[in-house]
PDB file of N, CA and C in Angstrom:
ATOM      1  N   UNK A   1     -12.535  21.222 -14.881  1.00  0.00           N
ATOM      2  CA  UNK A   1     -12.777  19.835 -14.528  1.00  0.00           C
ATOM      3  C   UNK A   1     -12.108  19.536 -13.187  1.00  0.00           C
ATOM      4  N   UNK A   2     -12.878  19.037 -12.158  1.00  0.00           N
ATOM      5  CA  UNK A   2     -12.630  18.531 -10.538  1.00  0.00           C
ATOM      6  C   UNK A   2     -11.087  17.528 -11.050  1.00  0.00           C
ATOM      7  N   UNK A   3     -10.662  17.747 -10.222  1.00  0.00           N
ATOM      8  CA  UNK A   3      -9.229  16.425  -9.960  1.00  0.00           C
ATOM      9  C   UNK A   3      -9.336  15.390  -8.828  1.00  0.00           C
ATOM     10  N   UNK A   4      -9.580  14.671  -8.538  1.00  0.00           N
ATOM     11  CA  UNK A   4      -9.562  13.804  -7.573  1.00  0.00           C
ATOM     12  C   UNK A   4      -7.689  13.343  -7.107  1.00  0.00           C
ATOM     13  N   UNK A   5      -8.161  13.532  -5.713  1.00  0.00           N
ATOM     14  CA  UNK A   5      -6.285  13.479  -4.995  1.00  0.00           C
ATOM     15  C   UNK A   5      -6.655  12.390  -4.373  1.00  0.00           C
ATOM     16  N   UNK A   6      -5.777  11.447  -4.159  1.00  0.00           N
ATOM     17  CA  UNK A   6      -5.279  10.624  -2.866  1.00  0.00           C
ATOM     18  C   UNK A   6      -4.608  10.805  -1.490  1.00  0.00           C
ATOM     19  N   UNK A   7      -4.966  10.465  -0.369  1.00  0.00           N
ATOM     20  CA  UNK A   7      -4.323  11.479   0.521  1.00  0.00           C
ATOM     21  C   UNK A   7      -3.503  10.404   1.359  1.00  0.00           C
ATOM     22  N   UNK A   8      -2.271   9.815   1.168  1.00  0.00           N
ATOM     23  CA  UNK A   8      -2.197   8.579   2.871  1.00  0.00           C
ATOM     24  C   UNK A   8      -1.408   8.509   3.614  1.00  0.00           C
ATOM     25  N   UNK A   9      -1.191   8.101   4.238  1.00  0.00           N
ATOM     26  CA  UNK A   9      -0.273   8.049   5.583  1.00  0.00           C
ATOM     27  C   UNK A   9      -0.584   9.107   6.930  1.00  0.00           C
ATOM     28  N   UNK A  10      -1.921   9.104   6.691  1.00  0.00           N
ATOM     29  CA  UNK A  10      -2.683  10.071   7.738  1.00  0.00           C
ATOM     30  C   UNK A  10      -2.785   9.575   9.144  1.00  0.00           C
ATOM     31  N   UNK A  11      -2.566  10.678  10.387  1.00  0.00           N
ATOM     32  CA  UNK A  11      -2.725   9.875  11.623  1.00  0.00           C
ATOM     33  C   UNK A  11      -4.336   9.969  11.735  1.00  0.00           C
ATOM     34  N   UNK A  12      -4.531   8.592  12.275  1.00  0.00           N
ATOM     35  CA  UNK A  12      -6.087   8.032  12.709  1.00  0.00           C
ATOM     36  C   UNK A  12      -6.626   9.165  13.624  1.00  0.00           C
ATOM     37  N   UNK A  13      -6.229  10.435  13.847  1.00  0.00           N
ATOM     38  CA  UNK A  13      -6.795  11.371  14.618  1.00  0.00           C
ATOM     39  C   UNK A  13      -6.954  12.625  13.650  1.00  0.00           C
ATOM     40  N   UNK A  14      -7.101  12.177  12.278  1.00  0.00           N
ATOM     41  CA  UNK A  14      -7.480  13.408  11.458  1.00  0.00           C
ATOM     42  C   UNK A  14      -8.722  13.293  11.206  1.00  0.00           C
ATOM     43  N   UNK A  15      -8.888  14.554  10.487  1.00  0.00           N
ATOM     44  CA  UNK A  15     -10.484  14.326  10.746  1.00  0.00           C
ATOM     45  C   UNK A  15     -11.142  14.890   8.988  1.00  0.00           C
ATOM     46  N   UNK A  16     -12.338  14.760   8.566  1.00  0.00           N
ATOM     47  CA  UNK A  16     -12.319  15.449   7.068  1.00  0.00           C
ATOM     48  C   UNK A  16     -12.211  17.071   7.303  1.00  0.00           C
ATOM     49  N   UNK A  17     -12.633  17.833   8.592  1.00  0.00           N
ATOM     50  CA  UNK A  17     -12.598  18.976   8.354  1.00  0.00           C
ATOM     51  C   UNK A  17     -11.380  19.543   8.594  1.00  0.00           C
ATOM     52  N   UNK A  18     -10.348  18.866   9.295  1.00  0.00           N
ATOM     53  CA  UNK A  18      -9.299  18.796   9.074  1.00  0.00           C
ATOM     54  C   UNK A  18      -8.325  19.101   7.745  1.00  0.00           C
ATOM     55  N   UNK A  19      -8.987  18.093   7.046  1.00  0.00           N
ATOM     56  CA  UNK A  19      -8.669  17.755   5.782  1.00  0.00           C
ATOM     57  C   UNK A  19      -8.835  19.062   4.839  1.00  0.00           C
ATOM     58  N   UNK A  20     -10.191  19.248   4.571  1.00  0.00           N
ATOM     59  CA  UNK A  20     -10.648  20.597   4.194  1.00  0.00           C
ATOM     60  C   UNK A  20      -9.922  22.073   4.544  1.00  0.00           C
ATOM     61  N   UNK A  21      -9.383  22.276   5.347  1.00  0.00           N
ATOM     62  CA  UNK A  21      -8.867  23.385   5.838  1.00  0.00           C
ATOM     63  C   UNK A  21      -7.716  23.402   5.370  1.00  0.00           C
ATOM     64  N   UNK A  22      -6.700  22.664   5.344  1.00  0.00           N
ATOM     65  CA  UNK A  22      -5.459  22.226   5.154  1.00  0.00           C
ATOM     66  C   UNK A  22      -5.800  21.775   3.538  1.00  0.00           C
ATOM     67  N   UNK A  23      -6.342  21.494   2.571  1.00  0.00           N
ATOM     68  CA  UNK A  23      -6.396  21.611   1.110  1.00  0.00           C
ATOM     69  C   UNK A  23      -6.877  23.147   0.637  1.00  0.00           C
ATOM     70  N   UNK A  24      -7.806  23.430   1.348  1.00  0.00           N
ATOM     71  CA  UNK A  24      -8.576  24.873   1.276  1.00  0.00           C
ATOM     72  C   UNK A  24      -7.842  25.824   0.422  1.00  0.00           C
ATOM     73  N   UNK A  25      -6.528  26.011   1.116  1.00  0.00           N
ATOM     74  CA  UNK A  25      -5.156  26.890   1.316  1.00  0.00           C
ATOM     75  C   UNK A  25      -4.869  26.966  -0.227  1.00  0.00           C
ATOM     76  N   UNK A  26      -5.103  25.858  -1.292  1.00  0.00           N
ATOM     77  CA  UNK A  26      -4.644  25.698  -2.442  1.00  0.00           C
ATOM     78  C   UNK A  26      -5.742  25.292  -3.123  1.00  0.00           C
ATOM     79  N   UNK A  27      -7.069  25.999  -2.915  1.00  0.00           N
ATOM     80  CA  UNK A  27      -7.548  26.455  -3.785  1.00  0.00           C
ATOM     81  C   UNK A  27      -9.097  25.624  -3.515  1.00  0.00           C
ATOM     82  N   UNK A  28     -10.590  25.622  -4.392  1.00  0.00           N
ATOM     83  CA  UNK A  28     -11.423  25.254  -3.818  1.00  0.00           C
ATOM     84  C   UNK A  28     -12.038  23.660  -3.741  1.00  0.00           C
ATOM     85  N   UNK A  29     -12.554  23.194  -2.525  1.00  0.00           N
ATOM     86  CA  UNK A  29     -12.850  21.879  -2.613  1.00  0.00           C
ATOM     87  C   UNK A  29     -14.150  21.386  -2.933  1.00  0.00           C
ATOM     88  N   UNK A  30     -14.386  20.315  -3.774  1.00  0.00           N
ATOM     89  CA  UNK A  30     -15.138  20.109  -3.947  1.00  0.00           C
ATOM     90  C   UNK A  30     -15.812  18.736  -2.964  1.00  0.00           C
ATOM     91  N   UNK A  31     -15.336  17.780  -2.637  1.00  0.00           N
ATOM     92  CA  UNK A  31     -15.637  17.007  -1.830  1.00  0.00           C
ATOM     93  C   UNK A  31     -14.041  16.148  -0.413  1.00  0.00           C
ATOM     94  N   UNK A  32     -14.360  16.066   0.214  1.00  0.00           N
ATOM     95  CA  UNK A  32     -13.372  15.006   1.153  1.00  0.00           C
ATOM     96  C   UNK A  32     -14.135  13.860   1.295  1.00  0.00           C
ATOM     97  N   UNK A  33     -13.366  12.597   1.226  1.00  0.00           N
ATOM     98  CA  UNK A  33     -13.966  11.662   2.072  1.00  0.00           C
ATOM     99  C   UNK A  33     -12.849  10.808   2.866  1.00  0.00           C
ATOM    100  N   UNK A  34     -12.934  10.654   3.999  1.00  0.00           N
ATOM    101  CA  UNK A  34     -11.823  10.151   4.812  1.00  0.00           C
ATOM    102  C   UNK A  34     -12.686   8.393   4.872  1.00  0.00           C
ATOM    103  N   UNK A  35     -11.621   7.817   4.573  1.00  0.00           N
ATOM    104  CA  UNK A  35     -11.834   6.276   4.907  1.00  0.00           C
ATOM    105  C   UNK A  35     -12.237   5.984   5.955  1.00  0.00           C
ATOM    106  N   UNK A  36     -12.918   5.225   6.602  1.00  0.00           N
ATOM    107  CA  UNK A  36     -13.095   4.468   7.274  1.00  0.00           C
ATOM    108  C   UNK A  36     -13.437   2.727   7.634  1.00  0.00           C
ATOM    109  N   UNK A  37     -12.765   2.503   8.779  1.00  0.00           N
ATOM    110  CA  UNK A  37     -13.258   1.050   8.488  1.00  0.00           C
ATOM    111  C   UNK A  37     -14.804   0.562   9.070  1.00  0.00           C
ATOM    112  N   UNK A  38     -14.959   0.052   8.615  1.00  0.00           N
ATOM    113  CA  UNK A  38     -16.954  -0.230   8.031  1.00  0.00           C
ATOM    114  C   UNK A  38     -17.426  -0.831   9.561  1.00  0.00           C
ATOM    115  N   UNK A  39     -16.414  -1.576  10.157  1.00  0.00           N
ATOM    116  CA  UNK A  39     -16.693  -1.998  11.590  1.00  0.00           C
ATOM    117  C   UNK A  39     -16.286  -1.444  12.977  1.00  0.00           C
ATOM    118  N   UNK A  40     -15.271  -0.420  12.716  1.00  0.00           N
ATOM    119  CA  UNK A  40     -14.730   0.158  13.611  1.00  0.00           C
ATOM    120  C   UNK A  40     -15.114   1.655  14.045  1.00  0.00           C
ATOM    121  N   UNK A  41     -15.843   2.026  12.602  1.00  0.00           N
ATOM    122  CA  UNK A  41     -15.618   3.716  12.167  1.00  0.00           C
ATOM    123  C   UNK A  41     -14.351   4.427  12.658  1.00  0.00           C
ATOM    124  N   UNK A  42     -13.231   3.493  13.256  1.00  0.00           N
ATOM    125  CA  UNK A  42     -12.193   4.490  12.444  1.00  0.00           C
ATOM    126  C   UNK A  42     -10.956   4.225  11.336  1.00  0.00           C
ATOM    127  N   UNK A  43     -10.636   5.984  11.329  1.00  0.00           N
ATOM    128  CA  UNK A  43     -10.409   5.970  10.161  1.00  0.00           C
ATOM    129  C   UNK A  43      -9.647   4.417   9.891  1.00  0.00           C
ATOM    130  N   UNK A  44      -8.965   4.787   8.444  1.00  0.00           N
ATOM    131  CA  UNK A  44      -8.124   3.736   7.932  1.00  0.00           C
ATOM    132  C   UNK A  44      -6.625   4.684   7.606  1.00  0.00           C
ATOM    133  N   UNK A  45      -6.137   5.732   7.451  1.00  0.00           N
ATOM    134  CA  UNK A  45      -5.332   6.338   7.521  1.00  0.00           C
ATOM    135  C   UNK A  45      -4.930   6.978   5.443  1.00  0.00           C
ATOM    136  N   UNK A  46      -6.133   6.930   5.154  1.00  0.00           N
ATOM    137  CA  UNK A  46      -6.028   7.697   3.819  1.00  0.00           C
ATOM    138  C   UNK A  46      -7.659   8.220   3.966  1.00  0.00           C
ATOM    139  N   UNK A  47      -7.216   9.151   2.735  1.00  0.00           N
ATOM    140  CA  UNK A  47      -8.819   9.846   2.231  1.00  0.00           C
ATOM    141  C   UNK A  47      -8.593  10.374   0.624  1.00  0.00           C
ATOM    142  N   UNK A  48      -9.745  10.744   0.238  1.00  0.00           N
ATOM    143  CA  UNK A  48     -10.038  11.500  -1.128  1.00  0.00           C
ATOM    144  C   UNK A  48     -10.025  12.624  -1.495  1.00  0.00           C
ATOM    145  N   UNK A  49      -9.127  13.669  -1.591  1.00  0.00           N
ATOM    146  CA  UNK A  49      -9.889  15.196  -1.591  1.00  0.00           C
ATOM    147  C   UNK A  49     -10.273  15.483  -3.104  1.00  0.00           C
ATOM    148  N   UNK A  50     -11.518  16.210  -3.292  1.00  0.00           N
ATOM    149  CA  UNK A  50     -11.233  16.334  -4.786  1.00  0.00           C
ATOM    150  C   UNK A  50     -11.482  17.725  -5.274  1.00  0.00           C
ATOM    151  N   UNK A  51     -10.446  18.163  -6.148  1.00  0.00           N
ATOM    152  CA  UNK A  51     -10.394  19.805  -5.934  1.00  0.00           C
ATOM    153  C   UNK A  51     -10.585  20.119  -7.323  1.00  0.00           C
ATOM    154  N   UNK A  52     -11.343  21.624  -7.305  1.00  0.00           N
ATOM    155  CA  UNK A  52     -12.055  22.286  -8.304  1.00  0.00           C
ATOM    156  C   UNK A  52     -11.551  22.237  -9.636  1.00  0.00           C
ATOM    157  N   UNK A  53     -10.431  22.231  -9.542  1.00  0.00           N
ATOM    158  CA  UNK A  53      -9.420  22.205 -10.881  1.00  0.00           C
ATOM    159  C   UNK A  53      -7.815  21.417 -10.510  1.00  0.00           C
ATOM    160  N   UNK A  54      -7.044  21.157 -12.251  1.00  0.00           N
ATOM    161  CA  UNK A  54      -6.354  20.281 -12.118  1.00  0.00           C
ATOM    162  C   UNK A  54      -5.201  21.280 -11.465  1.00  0.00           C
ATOM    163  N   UNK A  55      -4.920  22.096 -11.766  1.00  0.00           N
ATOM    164  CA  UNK A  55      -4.106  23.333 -11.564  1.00  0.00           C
ATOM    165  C   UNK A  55      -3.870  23.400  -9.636  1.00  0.00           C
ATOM    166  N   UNK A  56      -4.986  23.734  -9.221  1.00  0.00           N
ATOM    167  CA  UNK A  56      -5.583  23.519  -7.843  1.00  0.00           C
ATOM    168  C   UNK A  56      -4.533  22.590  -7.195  1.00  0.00           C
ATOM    169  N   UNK A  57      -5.024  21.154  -7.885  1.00  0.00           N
ATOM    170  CA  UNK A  57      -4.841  19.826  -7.168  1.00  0.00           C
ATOM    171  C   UNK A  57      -3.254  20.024  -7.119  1.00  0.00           C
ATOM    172  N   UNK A  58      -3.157  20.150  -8.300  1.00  0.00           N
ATOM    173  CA  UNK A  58      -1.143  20.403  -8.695  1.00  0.00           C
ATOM    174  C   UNK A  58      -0.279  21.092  -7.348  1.00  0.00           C
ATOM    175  N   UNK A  59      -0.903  22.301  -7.372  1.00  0.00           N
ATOM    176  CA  UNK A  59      -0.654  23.010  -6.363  1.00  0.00           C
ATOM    177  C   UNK A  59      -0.285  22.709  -5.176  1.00  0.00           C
ATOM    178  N   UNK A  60      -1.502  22.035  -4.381  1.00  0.00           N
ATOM    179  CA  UNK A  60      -1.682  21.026  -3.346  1.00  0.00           C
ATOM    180  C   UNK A  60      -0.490  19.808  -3.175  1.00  0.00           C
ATOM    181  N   UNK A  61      -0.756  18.699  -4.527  1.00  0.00           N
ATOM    182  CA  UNK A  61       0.392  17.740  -4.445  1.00  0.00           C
ATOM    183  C   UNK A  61       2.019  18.919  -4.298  1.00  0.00           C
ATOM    184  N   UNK A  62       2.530  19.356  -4.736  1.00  0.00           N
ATOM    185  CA  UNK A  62       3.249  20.275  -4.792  1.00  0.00           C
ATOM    186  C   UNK A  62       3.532  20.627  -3.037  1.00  0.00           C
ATOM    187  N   UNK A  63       2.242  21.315  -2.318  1.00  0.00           N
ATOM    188  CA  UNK A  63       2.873  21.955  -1.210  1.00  0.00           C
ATOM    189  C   UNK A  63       2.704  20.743  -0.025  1.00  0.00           C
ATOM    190  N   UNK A  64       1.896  19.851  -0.284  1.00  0.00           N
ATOM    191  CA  UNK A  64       1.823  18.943   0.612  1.00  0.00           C
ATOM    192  C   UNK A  64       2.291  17.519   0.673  1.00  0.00           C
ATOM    193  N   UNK A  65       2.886  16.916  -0.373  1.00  0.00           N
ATOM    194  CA  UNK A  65       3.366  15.661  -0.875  1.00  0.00           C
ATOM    195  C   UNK A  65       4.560  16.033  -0.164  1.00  0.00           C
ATOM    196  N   UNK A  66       4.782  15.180   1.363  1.00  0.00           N
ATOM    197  CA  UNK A  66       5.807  15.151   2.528  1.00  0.00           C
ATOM    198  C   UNK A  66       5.775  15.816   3.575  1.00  0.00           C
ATOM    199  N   UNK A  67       4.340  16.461   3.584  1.00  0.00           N
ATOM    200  CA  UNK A  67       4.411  17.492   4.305  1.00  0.00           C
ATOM    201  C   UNK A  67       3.621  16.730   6.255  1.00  0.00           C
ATOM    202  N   UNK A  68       4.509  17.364   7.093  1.00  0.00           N
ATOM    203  CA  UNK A  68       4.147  16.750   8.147  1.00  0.00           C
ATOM    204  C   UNK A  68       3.140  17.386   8.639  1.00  0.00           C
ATOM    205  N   UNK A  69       2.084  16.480   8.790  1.00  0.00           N
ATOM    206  CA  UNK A  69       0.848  16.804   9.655  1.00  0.00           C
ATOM    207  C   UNK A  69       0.457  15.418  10.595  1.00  0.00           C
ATOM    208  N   UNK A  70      -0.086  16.056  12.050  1.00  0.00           N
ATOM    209  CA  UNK A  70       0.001  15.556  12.895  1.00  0.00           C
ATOM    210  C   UNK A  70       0.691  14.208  13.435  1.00  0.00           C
ATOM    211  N   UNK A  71       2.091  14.640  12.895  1.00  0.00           N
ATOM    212  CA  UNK A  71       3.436  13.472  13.375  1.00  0.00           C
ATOM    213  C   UNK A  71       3.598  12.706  11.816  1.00  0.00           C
ATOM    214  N   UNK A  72       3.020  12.823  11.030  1.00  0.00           N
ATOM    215  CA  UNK A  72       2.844  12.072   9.962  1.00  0.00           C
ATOM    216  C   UNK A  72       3.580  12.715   8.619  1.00  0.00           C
ATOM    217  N   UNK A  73       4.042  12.379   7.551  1.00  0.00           N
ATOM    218  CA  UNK A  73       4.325  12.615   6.174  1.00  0.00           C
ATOM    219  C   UNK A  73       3.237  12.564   5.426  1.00  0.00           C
ATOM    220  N   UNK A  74       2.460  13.466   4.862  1.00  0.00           N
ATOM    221  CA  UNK A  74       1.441  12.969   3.899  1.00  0.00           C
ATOM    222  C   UNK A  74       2.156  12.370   2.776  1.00  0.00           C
ATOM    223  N   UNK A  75       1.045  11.344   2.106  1.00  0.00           N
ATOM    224  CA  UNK A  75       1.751  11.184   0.505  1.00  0.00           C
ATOM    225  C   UNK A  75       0.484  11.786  -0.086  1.00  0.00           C
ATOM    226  N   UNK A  76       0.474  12.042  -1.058  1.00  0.00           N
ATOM    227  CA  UNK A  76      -0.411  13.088  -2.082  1.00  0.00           C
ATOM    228  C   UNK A  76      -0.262  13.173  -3.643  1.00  0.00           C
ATOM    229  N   UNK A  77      -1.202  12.587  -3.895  1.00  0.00           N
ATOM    230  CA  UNK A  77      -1.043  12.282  -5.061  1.00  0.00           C
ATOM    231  C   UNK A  77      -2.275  12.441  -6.218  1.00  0.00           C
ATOM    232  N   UNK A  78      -2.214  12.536  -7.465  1.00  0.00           N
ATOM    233  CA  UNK A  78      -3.853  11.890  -8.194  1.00  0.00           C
ATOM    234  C   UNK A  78      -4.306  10.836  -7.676  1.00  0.00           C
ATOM    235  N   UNK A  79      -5.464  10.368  -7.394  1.00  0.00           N
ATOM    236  CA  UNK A  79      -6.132   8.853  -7.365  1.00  0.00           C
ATOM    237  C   UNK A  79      -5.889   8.401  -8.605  1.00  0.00           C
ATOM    238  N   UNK A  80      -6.147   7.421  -8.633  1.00  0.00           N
ATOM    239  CA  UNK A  80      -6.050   6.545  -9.680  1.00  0.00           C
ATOM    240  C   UNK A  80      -7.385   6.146  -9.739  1.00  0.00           C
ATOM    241  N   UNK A  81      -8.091   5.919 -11.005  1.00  0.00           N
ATOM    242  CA  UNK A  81      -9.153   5.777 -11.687  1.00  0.00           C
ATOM    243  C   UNK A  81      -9.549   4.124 -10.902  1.00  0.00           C
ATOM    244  N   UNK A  82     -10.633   4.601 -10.359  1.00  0.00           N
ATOM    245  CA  UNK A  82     -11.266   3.058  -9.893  1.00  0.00           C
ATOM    246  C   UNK A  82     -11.690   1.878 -10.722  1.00  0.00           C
ATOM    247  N   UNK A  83     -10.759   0.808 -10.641  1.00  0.00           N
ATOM    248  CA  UNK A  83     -10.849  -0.263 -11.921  1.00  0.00           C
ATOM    249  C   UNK A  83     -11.886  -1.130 -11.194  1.00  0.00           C
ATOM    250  N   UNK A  84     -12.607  -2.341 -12.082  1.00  0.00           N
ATOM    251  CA  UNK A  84     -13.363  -3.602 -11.772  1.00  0.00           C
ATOM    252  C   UNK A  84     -12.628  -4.233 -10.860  1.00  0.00           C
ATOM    253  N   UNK A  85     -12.676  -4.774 -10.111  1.00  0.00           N
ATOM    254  CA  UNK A  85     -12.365  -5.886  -9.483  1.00  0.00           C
ATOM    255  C   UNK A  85     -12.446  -7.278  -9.721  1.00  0.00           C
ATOM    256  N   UNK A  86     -13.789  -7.344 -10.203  1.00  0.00           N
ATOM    257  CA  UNK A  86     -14.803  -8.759 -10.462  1.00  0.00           C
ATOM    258  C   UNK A  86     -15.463  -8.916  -9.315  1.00  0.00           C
ATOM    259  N   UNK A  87     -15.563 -10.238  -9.255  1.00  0.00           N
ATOM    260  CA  UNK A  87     -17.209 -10.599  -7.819  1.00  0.00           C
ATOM    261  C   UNK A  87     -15.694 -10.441  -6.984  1.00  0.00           C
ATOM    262  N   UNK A  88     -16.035 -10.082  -5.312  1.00  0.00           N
ATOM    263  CA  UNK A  88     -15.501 -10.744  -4.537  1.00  0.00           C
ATOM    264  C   UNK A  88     -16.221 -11.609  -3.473  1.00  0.00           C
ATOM    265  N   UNK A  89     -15.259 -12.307  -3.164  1.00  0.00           N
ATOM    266  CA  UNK A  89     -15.405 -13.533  -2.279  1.00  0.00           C
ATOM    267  C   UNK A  89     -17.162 -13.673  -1.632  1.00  0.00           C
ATOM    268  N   UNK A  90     -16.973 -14.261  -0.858  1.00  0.00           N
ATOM    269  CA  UNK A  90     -18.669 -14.842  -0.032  1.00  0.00           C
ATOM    270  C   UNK A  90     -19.444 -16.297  -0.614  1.00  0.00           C
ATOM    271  N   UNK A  91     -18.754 -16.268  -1.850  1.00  0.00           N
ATOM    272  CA  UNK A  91     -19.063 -18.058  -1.725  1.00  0.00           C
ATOM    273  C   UNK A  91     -18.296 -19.160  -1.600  1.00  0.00           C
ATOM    274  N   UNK A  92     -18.843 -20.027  -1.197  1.00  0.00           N
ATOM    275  CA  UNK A  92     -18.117 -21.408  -1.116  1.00  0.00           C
ATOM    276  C   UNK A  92     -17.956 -22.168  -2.630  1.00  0.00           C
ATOM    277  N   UNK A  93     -16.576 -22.610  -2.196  1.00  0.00           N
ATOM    278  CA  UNK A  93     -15.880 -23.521  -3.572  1.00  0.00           C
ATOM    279  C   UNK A  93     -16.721 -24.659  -3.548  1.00  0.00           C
ATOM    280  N   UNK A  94     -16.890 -25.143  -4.908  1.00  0.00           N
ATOM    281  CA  UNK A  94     -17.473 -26.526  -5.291  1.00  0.00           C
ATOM    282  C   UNK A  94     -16.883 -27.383  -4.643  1.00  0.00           C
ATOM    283  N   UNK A  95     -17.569 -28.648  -4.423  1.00  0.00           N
ATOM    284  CA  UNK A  95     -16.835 -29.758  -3.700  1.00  0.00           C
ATOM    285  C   UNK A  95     -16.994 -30.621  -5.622  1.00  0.00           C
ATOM    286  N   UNK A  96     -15.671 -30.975  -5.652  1.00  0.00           N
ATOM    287  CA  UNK A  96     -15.586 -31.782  -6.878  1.00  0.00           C
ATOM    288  C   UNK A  96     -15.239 -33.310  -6.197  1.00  0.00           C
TER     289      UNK A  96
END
């Protein structure tokens, strides 16, 4: 079963294949996705890696949780399971 990682404190000059190469090392990937912001396209300074097994991912958090890449500390971690939110915003409040 895939593990999904959290990746943040990334400098805005990383890149996903970046990313990929540097998880690679600890074992196989199944997807990256590096954040971005929706108006800027760049990054936002986290991403997703999600690796083949939990063992894998372990590994990874293990060799890379502090590890400096390009001037930066990664933090590295599991994601956390994407909860509801509810609606967000875009309408206007009632006038009472």
């Amino acid at each position: 079963m895939s593990t999904n990682l959290y990746v943040g404190n990334l400098s805005y000059n990383t890149t996903e294949d970046a990313l990929r190469t540097l998880f690679a090392e600890y074992g196989e990937i199944e997807s990256v996705k590096l954040i971005t912001d929706r108006y800027t396209g760049r990054s936002r300074g986290f991403a997703f890696v999600e690796m083949a097994s939990d063992q894998e991912a372990q590994d990874a958090i293990s060799a890379l949780n502090g590890k400096s890449v390009d001037g930066r500390e990664l933090r590295v971690d599991k994601a956390k399971p994407k909860t509801d939110r509810g609606q967000q915003g875009g309408g206007r409040r009632p006038r009472w």
